[in-house]
Protein backbone atom coordinates (compact mmCIF):
# COMPACT_ATOMS: atom_id res chain seq x y z
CA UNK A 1 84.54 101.77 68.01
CA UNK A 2 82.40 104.94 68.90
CA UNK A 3 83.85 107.11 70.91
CA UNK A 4 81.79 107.58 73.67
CA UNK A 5 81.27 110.14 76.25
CA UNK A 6 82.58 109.78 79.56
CA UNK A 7 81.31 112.41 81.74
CA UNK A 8 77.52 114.03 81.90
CA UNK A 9 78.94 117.28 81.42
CA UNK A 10 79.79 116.29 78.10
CA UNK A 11 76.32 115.15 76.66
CA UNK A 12 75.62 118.66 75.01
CA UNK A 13 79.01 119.10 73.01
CA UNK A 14 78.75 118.87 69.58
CA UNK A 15 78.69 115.50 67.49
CA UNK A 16 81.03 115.11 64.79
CA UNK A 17 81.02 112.71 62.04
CA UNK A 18 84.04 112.57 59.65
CA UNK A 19 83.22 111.31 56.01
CA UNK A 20 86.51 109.78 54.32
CA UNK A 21 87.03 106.63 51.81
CA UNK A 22 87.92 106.16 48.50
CA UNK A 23 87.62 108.82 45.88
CA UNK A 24 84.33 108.32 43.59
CA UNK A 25 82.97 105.91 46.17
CA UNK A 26 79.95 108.45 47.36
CA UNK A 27 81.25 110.84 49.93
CA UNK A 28 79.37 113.57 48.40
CA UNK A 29 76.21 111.77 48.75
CA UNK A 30 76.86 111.02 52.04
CA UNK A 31 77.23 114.59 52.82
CA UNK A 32 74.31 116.05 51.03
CA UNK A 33 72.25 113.20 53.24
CA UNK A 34 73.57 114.09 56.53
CA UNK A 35 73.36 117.60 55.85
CA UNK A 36 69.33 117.08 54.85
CA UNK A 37 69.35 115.46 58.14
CA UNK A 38 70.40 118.51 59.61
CA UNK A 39 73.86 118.10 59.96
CA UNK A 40 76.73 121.45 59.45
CA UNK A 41 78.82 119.60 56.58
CA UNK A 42 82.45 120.97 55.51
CA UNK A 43 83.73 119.23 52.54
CA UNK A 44 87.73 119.02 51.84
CA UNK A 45 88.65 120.06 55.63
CA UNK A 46 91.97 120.05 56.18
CA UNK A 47 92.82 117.63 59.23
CA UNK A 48 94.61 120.25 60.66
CA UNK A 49 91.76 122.48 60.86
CA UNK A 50 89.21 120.02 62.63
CA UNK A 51 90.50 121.19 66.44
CA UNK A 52 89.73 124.64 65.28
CA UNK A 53 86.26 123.32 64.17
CA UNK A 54 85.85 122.05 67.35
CA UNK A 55 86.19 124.98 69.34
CA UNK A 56 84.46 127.48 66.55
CA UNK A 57 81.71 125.09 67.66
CA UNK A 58 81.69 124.80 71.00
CA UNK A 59 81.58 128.58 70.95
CA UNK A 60 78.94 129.05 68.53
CA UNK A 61 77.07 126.56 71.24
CA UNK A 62 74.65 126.05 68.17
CA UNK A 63 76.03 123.45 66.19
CA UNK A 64 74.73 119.80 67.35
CA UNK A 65 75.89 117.75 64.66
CA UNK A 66 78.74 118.43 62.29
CA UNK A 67 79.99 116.25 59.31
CA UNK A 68 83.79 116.81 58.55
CA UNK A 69 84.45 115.76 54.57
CA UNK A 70 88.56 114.23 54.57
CA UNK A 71 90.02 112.80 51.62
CA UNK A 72 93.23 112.62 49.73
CA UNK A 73 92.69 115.69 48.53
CA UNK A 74 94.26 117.40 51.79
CA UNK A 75 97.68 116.98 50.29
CA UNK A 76 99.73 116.92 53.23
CA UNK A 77 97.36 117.92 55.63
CA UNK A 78 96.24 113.94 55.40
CA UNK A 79 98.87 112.16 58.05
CA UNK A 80 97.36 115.01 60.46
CA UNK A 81 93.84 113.26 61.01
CA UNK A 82 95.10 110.77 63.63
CA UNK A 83 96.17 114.17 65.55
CA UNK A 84 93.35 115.87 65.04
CA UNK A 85 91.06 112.92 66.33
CA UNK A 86 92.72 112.61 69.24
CA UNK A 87 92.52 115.88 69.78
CA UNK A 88 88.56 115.40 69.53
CA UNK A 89 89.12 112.63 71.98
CA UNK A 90 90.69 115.02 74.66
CA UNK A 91 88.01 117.11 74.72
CA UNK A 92 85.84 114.66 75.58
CA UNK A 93 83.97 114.98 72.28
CA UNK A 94 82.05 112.37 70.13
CA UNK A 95 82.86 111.53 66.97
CA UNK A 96 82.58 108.75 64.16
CA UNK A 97 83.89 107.76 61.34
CA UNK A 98 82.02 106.91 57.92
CA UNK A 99 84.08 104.98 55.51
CA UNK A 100 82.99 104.64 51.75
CA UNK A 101 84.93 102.26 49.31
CA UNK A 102 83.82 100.25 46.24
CA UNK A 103 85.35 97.57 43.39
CA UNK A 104 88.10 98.98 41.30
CA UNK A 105 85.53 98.10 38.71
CA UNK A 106 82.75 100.44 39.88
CA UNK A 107 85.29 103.09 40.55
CA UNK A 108 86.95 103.21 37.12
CA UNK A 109 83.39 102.92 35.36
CA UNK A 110 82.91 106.26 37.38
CA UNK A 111 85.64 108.21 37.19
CA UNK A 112 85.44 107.47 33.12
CA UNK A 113 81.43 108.35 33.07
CA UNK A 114 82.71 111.76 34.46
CA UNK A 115 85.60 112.37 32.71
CA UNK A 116 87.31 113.07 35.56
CA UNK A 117 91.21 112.66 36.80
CA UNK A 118 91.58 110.75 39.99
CA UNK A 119 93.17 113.01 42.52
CA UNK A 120 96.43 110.88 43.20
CA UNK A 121 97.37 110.28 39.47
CA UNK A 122 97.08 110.27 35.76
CA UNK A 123 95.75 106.44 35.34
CA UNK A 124 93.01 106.01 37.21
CA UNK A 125 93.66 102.48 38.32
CA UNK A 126 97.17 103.78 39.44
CA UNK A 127 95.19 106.34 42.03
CA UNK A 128 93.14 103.98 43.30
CA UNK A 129 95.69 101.41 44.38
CA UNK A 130 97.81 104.18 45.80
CA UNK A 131 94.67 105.78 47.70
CA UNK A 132 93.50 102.25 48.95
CA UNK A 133 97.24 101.83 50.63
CA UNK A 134 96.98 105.16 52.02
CA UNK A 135 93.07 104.78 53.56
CA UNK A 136 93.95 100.95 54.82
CA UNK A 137 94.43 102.29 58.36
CA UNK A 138 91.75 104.43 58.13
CA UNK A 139 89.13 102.27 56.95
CA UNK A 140 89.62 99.75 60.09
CA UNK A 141 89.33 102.35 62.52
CA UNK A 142 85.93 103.09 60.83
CA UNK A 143 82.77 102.58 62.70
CA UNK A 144 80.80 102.26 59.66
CA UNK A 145 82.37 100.83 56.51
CA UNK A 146 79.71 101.07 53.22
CA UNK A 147 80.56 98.91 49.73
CA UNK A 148 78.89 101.39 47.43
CA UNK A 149 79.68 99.24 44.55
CA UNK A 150 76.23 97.81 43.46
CA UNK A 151 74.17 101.12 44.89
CA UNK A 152 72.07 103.74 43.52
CA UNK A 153 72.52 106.71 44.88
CA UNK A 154 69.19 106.63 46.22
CA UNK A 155 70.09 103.72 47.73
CA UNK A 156 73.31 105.34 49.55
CA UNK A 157 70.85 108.17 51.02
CA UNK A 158 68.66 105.42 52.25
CA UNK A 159 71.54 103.32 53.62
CA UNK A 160 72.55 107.16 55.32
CA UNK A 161 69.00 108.22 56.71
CA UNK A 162 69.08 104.41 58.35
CA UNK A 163 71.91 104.51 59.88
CA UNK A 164 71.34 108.01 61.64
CA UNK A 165 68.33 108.20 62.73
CA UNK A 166 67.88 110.09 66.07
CA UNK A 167 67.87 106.94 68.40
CA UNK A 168 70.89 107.75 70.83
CA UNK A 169 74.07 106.02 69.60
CA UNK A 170 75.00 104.93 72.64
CA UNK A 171 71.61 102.74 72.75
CA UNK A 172 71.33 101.35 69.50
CA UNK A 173 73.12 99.03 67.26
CA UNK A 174 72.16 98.89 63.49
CA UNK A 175 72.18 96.28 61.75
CA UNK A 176 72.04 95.64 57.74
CA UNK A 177 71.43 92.14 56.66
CA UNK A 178 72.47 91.75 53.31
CA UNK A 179 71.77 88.43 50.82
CA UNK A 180 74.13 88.03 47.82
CA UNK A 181 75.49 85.36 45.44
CA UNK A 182 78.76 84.04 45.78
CA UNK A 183 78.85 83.67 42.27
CA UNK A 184 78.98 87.73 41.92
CA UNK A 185 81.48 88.24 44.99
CA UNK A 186 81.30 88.74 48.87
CA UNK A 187 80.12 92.38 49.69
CA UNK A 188 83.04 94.55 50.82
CA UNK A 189 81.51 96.27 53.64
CA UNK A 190 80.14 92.65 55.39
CA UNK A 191 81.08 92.53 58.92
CA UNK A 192 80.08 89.14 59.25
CA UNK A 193 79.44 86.02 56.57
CA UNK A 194 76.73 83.44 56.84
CA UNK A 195 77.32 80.68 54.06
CA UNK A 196 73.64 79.07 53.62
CA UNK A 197 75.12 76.89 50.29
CA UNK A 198 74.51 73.62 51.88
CA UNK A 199 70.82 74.15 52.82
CA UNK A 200 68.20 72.53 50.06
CA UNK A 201 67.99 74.69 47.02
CA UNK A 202 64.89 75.93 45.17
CA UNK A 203 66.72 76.34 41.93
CA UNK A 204 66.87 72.74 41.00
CA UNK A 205 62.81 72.66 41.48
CA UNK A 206 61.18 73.37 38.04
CA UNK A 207 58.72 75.17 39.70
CA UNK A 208 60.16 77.12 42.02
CA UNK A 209 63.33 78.26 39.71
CA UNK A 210 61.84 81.34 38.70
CA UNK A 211 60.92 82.65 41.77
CA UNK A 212 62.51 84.87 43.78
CA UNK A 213 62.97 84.29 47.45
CA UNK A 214 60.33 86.68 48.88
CA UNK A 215 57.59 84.48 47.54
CA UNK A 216 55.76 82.63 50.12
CA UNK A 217 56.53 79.41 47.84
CA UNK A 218 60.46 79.65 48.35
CA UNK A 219 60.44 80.49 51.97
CA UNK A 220 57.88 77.51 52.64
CA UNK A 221 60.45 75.27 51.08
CA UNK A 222 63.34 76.40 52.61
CA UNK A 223 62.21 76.80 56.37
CA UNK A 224 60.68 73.86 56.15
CA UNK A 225 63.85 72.05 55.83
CA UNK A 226 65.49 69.92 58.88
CA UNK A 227 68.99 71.73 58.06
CA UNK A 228 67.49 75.02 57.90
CA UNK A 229 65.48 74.76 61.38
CA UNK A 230 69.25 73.39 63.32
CA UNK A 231 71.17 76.19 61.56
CA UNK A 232 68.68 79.09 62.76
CA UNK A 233 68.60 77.38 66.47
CA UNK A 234 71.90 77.84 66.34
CA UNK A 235 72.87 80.43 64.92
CA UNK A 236 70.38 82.04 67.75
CA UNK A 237 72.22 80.86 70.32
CA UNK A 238 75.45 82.76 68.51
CA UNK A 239 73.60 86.03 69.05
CA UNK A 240 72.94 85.46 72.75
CA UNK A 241 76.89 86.47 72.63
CA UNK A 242 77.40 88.18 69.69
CA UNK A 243 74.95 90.99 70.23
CA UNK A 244 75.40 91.72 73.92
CA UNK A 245 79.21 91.98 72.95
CA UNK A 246 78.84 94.57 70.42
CA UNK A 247 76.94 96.47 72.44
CA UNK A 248 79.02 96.43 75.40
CA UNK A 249 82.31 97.22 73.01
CA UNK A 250 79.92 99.92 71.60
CA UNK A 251 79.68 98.84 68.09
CA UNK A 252 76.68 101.06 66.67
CA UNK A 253 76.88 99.59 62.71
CA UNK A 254 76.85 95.57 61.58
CA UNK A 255 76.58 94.38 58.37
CA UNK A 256 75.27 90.82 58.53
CA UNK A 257 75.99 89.10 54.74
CA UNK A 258 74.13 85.77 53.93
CA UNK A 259 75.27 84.06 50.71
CA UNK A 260 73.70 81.49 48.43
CA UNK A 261 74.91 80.41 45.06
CA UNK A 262 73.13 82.57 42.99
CA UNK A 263 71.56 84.94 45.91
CA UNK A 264 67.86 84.79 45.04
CA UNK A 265 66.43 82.12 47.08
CA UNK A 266 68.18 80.79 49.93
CA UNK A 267 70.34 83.96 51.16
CA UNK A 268 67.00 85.98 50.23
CA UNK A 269 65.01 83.87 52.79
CA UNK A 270 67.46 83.54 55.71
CA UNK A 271 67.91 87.10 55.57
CA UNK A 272 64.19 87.63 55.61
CA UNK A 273 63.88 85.43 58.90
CA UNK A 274 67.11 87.14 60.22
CA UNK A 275 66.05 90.50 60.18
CA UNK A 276 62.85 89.53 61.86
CA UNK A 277 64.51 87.50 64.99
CA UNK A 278 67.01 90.94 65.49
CA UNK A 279 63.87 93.02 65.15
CA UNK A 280 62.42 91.41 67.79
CA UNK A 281 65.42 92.48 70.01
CA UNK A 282 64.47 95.73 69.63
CA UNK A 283 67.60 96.54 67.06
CA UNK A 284 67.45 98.80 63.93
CA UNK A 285 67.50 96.33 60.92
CA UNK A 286 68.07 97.23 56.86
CA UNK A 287 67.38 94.43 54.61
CA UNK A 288 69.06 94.55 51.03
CA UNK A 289 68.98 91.69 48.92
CA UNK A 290 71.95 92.45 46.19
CA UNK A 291 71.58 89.72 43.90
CA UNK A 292 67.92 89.16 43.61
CA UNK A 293 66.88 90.33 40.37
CA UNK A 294 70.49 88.79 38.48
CA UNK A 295 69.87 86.37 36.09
């Protein structure tokens, strides 16, 4: 969870946002984002060094938004960050956490396009286990968790400038909906599941098989469906609690995942019509439809 302010007196202190996750998984993107956002980004802080940030900046009374790079590479300044935190905490200061991991398979085919040695061994697939053991805490204290597996980096910034817009935090929750195929995996990041296998499926209509699920022709046939009209009701009556909740715990990020088989028709539409209904609530919605364009 965020941690928000308590008192008024605290509104103007600064706003810090610590980028961590797995190495190779896009923290440098992340940074070069928020910092085009406007944001004072150190990369490789030492944990121990982020209280000393804090008050540098509360001197400098210039600095509104800082992003704090942490990684493995801080050696043994690592076990310090749940000090430092707290230490953020004490003073009454805001901060968040950004978490970036992705498949061992996307990470490896990295790491070898660059030639370069993973920071916690020699085999690559050795540092990766060993940094995902070491991050496990970490990553469920996160507030925002991103699977950069199947992204561009253009997509990454996108997924960044989204998510930090200047809508007050403590007003807004953001929400990506993301369709997929089960066949390809379950995204990493997904907060929530929706499993939409057992409405009707386009794909065994000769006609319709080729198309994706943003044609008119798909979504006709599958909102049109009995099964798909009492899921939606309910599932609307699920977010009469669900999204109230969030916002009262003061969740700020939720990725929504809707699966098909394949995740070009069914997942594609439901995701469509999801989006829309939390739009209408006023919330911040992404759409990314992973799987669309797979064979």
């Amino acid at each position: 969870m965020t941690r928000a302010l308590k008192h008024e007196e605290h509104r103007h202190k600064t706003d810090f946002t610590v980028i961590t996750g797995l190495s190779g998984a896009g923290r440098s993107t992340v940074a070069d984002a928020l910092e085009d956002l406007g944001y004072f980004v150190i990369d490789n802080l030492p944990p121990a060094l982020i209280s000393k940030m804090a008050e540098l900046a509360g001197a400098s009374g210039g600095l509104e938004k800082v992003g704090l790079v942490v990684d493995v590479r801080g050696g043994q300044f690592f076990p310090e960050l749940s000090k430092a935190l707290a230490d953020l905490a004490g003073r009454g200061l805001e901060y968040r956490i950004v978490f970036l991991t992705a498949s061992d398979e996307a990470l490896i085919r990295r790491f070898e396009a660059t030639r370069r040695r993973h920071p916690l061994a020699d085999r690559i697939v050795d540092g990766i286990a060993k940094e995902r053991t070491l991050l496990e805490s970490l990553r469920d204290r996160a507030d925002l968790v991103i699977d950069t597996s199947d992204l561009t980096v253009h997509e990454l910034r996108r997924r960044i400038e989204a998510a930090f817009s200047h809508q007050p935090r403590e007003a807004s929750l953001k929400v990506n909906v993301e369709s997929f195929g089960y066949k390809y995996g379950l995204p990493q990041d997904a907060d929530l599941v929706l499993d939409v296998r057992f409405l009707p499926n386009p794909h065994w209509v000769d006609e319709l098989r080729p198309l994706p699920g943003t044609d008119p022709r798909i979504r006709d046939f599958v909102m049109t469906r009995q099964a798909t009209a009492d899921f939606l009701e309910r599932f609307e009556d699920l977010l009469e609690v669900l999204i109230p909740g969030y916002l009262t715990e003061g969740k700020h990020y939720l990725t929504l995942a809707v699966g098909c088989s394949g995740g070009r028709h069914r997942s594609v539409v439901i995701s469509e019509h999801i989006a829309a209904r939390l739009r209408d609530r006023g919330l911040s919605v992404a759409v990314v439809h992973r799987d669309i364009d797979r064979d």
